[in-house]
PDB file of N, CA and C in Angstrom:
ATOM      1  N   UNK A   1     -52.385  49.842 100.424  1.00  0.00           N
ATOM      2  CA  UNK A   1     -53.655  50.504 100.172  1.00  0.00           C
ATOM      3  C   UNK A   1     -53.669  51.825 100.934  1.00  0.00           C
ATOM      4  N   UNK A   2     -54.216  52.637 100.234  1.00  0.00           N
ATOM      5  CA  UNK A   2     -54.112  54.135 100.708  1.00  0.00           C
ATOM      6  C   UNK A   2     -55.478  54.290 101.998  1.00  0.00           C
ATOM      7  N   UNK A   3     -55.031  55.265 103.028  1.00  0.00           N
ATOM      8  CA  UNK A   3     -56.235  55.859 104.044  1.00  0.00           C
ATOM      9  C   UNK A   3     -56.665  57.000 103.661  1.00  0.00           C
ATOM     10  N   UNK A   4     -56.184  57.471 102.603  1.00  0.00           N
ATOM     11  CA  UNK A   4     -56.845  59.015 102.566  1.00  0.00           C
ATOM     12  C   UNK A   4     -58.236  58.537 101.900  1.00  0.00           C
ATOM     13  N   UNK A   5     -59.605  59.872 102.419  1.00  0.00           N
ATOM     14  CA  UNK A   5     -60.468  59.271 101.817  1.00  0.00           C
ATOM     15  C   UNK A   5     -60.898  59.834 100.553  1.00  0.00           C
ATOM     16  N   UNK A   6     -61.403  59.913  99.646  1.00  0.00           N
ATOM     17  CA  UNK A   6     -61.613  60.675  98.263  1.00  0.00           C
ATOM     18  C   UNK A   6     -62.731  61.520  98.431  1.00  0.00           C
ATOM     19  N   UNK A   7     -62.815  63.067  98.029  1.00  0.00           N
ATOM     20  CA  UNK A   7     -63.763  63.707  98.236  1.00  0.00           C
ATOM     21  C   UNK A   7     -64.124  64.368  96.648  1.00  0.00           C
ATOM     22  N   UNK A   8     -65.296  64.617  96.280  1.00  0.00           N
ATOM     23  CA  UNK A   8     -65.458  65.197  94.953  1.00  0.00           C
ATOM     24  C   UNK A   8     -65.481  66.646  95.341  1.00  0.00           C
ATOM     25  N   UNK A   9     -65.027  67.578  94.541  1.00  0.00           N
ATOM     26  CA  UNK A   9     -64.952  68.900  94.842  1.00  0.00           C
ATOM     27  C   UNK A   9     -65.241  69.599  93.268  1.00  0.00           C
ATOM     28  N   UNK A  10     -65.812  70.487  93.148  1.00  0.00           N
ATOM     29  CA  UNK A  10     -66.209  71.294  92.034  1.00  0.00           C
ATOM     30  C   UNK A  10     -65.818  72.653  92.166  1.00  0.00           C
ATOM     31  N   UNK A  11     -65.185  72.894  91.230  1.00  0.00           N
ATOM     32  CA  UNK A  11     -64.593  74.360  91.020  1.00  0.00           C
ATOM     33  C   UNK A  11     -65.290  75.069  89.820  1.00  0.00           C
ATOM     34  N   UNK A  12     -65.122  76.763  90.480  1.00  0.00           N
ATOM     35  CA  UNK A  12     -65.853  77.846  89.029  1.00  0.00           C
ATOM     36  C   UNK A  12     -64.763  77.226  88.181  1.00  0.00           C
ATOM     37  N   UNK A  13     -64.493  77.374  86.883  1.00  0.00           N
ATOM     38  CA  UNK A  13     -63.770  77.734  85.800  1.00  0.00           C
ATOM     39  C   UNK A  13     -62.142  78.439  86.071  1.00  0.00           C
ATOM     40  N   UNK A  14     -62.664  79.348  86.511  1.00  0.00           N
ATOM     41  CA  UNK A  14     -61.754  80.820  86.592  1.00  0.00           C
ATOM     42  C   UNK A  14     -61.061  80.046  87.726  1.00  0.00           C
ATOM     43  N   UNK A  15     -61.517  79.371  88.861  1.00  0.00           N
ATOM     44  CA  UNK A  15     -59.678  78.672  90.047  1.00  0.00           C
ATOM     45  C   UNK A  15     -59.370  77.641  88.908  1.00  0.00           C
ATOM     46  N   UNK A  16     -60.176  76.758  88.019  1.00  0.00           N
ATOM     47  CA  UNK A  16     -59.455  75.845  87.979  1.00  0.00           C
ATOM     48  C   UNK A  16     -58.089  76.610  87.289  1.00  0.00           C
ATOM     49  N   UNK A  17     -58.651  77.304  86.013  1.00  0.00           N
ATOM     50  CA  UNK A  17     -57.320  78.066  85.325  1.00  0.00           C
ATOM     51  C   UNK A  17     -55.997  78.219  86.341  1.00  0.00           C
ATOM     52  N   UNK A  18     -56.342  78.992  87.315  1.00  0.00           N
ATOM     53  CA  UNK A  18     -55.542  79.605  88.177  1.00  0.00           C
ATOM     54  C   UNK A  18     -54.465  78.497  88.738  1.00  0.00           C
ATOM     55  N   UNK A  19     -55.353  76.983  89.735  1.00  0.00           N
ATOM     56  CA  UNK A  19     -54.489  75.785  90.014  1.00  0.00           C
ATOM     57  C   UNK A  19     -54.075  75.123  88.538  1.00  0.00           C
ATOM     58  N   UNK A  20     -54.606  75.036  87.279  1.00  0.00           N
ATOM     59  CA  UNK A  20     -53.893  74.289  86.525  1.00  0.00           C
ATOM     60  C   UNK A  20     -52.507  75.457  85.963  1.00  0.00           C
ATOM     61  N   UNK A  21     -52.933  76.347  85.908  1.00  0.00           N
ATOM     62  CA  UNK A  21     -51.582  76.894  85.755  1.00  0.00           C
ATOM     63  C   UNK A  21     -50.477  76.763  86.567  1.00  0.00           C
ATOM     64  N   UNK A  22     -50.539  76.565  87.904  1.00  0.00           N
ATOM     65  CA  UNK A  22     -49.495  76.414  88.707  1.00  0.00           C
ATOM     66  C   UNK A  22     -49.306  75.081  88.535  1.00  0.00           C
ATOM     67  N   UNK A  23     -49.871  74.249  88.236  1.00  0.00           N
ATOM     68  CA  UNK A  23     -49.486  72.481  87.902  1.00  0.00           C
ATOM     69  C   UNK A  23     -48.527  72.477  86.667  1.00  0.00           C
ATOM     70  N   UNK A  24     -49.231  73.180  85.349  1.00  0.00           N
ATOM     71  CA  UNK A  24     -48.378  73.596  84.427  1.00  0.00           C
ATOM     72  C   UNK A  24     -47.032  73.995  84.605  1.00  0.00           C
ATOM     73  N   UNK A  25     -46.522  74.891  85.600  1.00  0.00           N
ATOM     74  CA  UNK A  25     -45.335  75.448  85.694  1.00  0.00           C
ATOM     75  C   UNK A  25     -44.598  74.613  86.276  1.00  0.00           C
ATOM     76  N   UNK A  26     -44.963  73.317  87.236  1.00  0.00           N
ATOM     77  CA  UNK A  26     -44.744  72.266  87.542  1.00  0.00           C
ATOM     78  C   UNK A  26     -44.460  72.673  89.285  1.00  0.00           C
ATOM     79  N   UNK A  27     -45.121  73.713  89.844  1.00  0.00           N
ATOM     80  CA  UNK A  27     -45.053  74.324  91.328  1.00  0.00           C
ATOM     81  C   UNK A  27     -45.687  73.152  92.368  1.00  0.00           C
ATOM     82  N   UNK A  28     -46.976  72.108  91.557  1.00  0.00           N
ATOM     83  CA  UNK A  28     -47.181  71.224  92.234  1.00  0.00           C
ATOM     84  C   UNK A  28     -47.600  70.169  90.969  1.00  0.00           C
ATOM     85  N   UNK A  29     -47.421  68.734  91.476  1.00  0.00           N
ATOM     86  CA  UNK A  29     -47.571  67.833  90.943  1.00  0.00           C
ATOM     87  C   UNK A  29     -48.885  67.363  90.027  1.00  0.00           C
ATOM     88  N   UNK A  30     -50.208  67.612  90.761  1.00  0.00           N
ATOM     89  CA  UNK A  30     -51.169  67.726  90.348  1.00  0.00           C
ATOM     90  C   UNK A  30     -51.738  68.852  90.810  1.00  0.00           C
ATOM     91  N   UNK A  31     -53.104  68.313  90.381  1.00  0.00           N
ATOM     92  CA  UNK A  31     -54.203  69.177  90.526  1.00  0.00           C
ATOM     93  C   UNK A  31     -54.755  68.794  92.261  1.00  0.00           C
ATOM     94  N   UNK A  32     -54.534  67.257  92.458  1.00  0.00           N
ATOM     95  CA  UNK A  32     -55.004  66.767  93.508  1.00  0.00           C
ATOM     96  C   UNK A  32     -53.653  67.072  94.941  1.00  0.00           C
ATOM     97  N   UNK A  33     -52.540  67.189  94.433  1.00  0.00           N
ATOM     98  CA  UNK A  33     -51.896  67.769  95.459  1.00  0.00           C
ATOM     99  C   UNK A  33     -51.485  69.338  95.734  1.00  0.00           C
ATOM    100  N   UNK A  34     -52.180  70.063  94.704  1.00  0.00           N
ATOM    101  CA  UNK A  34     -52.800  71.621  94.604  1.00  0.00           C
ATOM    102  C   UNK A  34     -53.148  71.679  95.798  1.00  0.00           C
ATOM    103  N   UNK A  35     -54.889  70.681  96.149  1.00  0.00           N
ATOM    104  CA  UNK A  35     -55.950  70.565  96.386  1.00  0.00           C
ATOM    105  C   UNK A  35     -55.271  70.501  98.105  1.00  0.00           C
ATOM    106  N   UNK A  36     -54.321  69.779  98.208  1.00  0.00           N
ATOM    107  CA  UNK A  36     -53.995  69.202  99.381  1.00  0.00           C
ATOM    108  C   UNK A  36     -53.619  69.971 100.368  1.00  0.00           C
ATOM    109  N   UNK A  37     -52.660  70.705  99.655  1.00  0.00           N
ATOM    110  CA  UNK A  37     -51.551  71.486  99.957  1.00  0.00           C
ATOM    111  C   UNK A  37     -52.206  72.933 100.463  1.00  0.00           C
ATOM    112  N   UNK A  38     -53.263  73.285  99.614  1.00  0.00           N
ATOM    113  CA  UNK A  38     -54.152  74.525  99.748  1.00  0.00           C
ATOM    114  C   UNK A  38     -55.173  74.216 100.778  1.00  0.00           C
ATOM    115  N   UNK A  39     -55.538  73.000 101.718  1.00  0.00           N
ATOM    116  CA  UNK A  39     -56.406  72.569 103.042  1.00  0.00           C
ATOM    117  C   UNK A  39     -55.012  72.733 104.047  1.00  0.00           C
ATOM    118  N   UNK A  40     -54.083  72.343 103.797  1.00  0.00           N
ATOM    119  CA  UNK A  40     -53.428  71.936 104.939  1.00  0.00           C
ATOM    120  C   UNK A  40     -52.747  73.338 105.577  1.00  0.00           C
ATOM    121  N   UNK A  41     -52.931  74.495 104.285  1.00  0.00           N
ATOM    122  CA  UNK A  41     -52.497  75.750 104.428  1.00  0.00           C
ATOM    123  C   UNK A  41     -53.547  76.463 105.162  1.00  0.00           C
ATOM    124  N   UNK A  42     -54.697  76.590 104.845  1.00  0.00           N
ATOM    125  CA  UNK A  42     -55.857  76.766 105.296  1.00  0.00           C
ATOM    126  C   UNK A  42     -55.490  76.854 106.246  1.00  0.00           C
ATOM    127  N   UNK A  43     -55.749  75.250 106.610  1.00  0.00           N
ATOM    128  CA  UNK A  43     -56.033  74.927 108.122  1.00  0.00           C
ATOM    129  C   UNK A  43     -55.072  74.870 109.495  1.00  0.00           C
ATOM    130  N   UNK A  44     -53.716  75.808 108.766  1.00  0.00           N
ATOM    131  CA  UNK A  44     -52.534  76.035 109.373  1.00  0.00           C
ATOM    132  C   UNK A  44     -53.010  77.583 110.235  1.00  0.00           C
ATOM    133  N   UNK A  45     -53.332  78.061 108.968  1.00  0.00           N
ATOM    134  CA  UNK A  45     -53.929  79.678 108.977  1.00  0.00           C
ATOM    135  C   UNK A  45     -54.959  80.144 109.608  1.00  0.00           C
ATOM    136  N   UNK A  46     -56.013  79.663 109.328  1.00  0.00           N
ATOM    137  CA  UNK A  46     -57.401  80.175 109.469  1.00  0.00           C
ATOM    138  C   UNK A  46     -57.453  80.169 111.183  1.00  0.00           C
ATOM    139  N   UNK A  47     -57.964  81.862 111.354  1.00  0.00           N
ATOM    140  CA  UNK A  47     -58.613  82.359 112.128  1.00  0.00           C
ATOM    141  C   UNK A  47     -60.201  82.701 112.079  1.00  0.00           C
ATOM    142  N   UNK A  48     -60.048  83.408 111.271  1.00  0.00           N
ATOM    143  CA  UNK A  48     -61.494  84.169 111.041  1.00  0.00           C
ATOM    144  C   UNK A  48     -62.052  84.555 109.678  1.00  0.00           C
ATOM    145  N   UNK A  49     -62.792  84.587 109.110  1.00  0.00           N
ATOM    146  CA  UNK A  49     -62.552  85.375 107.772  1.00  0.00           C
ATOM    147  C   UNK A  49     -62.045  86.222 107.532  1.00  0.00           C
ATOM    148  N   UNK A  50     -62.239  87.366 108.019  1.00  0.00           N
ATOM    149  CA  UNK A  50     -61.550  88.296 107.940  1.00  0.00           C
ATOM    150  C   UNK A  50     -60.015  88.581 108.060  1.00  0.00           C
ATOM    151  N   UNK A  51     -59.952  88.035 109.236  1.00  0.00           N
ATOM    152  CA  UNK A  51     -58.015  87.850 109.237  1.00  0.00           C
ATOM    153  C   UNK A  51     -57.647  86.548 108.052  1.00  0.00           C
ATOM    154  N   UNK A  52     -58.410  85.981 107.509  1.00  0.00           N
ATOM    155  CA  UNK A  52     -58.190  84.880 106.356  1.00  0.00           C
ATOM    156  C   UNK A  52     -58.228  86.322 104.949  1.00  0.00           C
ATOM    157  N   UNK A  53     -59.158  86.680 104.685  1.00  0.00           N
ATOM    158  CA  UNK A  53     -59.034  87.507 103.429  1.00  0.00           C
ATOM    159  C   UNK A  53     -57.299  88.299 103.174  1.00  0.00           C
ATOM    160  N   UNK A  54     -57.489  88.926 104.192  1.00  0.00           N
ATOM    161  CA  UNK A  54     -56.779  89.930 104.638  1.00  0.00           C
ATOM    162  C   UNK A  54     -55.138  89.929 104.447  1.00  0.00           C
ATOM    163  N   UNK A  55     -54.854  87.677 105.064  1.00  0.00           N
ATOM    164  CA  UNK A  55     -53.641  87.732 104.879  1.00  0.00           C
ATOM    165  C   UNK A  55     -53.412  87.398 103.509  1.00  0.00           C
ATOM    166  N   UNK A  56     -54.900  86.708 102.668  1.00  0.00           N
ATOM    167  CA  UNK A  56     -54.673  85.910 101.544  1.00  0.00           C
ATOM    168  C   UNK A  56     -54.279  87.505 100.347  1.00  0.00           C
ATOM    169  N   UNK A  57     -54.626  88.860 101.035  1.00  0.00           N
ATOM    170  CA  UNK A  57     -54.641  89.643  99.922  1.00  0.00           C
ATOM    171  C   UNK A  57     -52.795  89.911 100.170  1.00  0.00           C
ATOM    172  N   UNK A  58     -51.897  89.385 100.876  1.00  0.00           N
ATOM    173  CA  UNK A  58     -50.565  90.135 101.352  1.00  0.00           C
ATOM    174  C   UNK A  58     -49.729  89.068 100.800  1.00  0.00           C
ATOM    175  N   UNK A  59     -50.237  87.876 100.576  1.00  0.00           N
ATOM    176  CA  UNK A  59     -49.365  86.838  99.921  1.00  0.00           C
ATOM    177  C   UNK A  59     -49.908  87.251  98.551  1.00  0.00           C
ATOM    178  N   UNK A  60     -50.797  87.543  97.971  1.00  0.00           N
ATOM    179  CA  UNK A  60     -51.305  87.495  96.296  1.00  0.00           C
ATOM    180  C   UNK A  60     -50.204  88.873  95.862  1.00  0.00           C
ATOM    181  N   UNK A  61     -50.046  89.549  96.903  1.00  0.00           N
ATOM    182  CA  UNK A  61     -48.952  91.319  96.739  1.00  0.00           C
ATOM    183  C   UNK A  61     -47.938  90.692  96.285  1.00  0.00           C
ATOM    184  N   UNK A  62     -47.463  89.856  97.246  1.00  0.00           N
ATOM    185  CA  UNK A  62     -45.827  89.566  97.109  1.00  0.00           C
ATOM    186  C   UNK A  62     -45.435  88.243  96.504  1.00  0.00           C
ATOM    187  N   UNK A  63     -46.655  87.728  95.941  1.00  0.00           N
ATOM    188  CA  UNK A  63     -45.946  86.150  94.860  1.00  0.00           C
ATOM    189  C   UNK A  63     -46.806  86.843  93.518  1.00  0.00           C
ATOM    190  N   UNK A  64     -47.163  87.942  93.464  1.00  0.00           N
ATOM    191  CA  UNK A  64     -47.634  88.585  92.038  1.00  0.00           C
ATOM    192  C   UNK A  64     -48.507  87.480  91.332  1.00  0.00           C
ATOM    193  N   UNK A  65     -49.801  87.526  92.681  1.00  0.00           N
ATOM    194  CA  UNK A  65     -51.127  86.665  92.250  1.00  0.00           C
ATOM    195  C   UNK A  65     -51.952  87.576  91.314  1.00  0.00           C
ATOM    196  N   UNK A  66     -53.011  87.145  90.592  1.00  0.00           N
ATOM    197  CA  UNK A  66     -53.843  87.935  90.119  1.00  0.00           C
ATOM    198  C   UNK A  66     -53.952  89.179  91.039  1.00  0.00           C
ATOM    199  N   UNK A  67     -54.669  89.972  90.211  1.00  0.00           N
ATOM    200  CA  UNK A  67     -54.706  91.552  91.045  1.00  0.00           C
ATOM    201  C   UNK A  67     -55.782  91.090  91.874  1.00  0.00           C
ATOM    202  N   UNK A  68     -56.415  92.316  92.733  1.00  0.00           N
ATOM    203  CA  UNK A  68     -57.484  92.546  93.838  1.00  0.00           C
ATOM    204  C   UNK A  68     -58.567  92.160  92.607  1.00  0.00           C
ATOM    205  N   UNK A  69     -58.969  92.935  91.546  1.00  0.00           N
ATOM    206  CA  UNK A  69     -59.893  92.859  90.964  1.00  0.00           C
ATOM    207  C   UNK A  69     -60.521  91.409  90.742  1.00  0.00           C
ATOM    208  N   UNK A  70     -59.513  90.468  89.555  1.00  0.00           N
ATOM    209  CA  UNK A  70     -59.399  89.363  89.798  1.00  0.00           C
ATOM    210  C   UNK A  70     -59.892  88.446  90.428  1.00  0.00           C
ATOM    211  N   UNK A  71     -59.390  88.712  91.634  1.00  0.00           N
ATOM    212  CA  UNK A  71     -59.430  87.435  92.768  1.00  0.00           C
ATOM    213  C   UNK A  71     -60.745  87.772  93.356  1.00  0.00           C
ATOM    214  N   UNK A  72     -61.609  89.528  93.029  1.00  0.00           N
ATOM    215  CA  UNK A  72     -63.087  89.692  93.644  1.00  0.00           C
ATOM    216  C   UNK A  72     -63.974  89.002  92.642  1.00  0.00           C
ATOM    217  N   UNK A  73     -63.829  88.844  91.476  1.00  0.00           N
ATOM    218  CA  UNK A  73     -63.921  87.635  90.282  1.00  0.00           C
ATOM    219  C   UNK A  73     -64.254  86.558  90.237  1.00  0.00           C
ATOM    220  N   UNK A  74     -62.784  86.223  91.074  1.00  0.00           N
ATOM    221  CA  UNK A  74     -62.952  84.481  91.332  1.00  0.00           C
ATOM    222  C   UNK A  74     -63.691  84.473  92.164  1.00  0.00           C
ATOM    223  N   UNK A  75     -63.296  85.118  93.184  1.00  0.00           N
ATOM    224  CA  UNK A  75     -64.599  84.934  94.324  1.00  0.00           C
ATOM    225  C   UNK A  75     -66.114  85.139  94.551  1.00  0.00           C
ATOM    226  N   UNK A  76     -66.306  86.231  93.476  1.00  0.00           N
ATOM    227  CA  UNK A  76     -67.519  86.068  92.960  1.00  0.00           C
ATOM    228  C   UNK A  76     -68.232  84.729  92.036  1.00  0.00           C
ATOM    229  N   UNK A  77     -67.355  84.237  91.670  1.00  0.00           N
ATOM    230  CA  UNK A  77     -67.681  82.713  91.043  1.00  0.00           C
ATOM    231  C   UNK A  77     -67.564  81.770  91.836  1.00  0.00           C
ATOM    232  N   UNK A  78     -67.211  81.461  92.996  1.00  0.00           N
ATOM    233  CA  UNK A  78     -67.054  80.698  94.096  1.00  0.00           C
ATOM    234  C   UNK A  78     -68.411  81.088  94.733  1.00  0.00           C
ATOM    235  N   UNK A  79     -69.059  82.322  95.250  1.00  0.00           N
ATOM    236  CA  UNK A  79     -70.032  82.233  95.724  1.00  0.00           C
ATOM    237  C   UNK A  79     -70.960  82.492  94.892  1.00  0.00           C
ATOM    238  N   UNK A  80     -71.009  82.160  93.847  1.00  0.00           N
ATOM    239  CA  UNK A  80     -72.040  82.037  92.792  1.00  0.00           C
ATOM    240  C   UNK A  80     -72.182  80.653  92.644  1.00  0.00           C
ATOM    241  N   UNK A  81     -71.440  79.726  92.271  1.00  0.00           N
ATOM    242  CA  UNK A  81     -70.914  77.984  92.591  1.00  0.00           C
ATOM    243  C   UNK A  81     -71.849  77.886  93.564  1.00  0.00           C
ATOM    244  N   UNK A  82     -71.327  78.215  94.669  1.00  0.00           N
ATOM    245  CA  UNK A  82     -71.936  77.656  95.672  1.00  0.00           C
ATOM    246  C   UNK A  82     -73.494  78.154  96.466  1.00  0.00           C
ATOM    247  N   UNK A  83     -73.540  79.184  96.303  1.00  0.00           N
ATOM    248  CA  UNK A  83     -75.557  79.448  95.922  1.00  0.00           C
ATOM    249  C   UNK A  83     -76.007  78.374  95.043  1.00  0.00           C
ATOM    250  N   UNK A  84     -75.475  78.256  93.953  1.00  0.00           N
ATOM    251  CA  UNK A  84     -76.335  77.157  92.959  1.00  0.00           C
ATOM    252  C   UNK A  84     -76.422  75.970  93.757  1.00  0.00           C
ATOM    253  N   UNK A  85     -75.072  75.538  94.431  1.00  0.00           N
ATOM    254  CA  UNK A  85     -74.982  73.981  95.021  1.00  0.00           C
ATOM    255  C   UNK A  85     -75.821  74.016  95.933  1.00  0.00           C
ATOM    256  N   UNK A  86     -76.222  75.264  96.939  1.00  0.00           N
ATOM    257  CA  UNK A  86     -77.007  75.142  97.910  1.00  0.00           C
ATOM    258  C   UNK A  86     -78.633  75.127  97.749  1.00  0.00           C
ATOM    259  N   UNK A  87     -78.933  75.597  96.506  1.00  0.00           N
ATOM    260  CA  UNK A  87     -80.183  75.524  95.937  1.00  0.00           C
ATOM    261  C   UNK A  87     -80.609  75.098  95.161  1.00  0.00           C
ATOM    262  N   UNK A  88     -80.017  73.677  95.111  1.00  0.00           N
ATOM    263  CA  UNK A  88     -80.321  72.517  94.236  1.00  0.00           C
ATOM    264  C   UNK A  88     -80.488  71.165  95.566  1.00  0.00           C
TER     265      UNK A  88
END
């Protein structure tokens, strides 16, 4: 029997595209070890926001992520997501 515990998580539209495409190419197994893999990176990383944006814009340069525009996009749908979640 497994210890991990199960968490529900809701995504804009526009990441899921982004993680199911990399599942598609077969870069990770699922969607749920996407999920995993992208906390444990996080939480390898994270300083500050700012030094978080900053390095996330120098890896998107050099693995030819969506452009800047893009990813101000997604992220505009992430904090659009999450205004709604907070005001409900």
């Amino acid at each position: 029997m497994s210890t991990a515990e199960k968490v529900s998580v809701r995504f804009p539209p526009g990441l899921m595209r982004e993680i199911d495409k990399l599942v598609e190419r077969g870069e990770f197994s699922s969607r749920s070890e996407f999920i995993k893999e992208a906390v444990r990176f996080f939480l390898l990383h994270y300083e500050s926001p700012k030094e978080l944006w900053e390095e996330y814009k120098l890896l998107a340069r050099s693995r030819k992520l969506p452009s800047e525009e893009e990813i101000e996009k997604l992220l505009e749908e992430v904090d659009e997501e999450w205004k709604r979640s907070r005001s409900s």
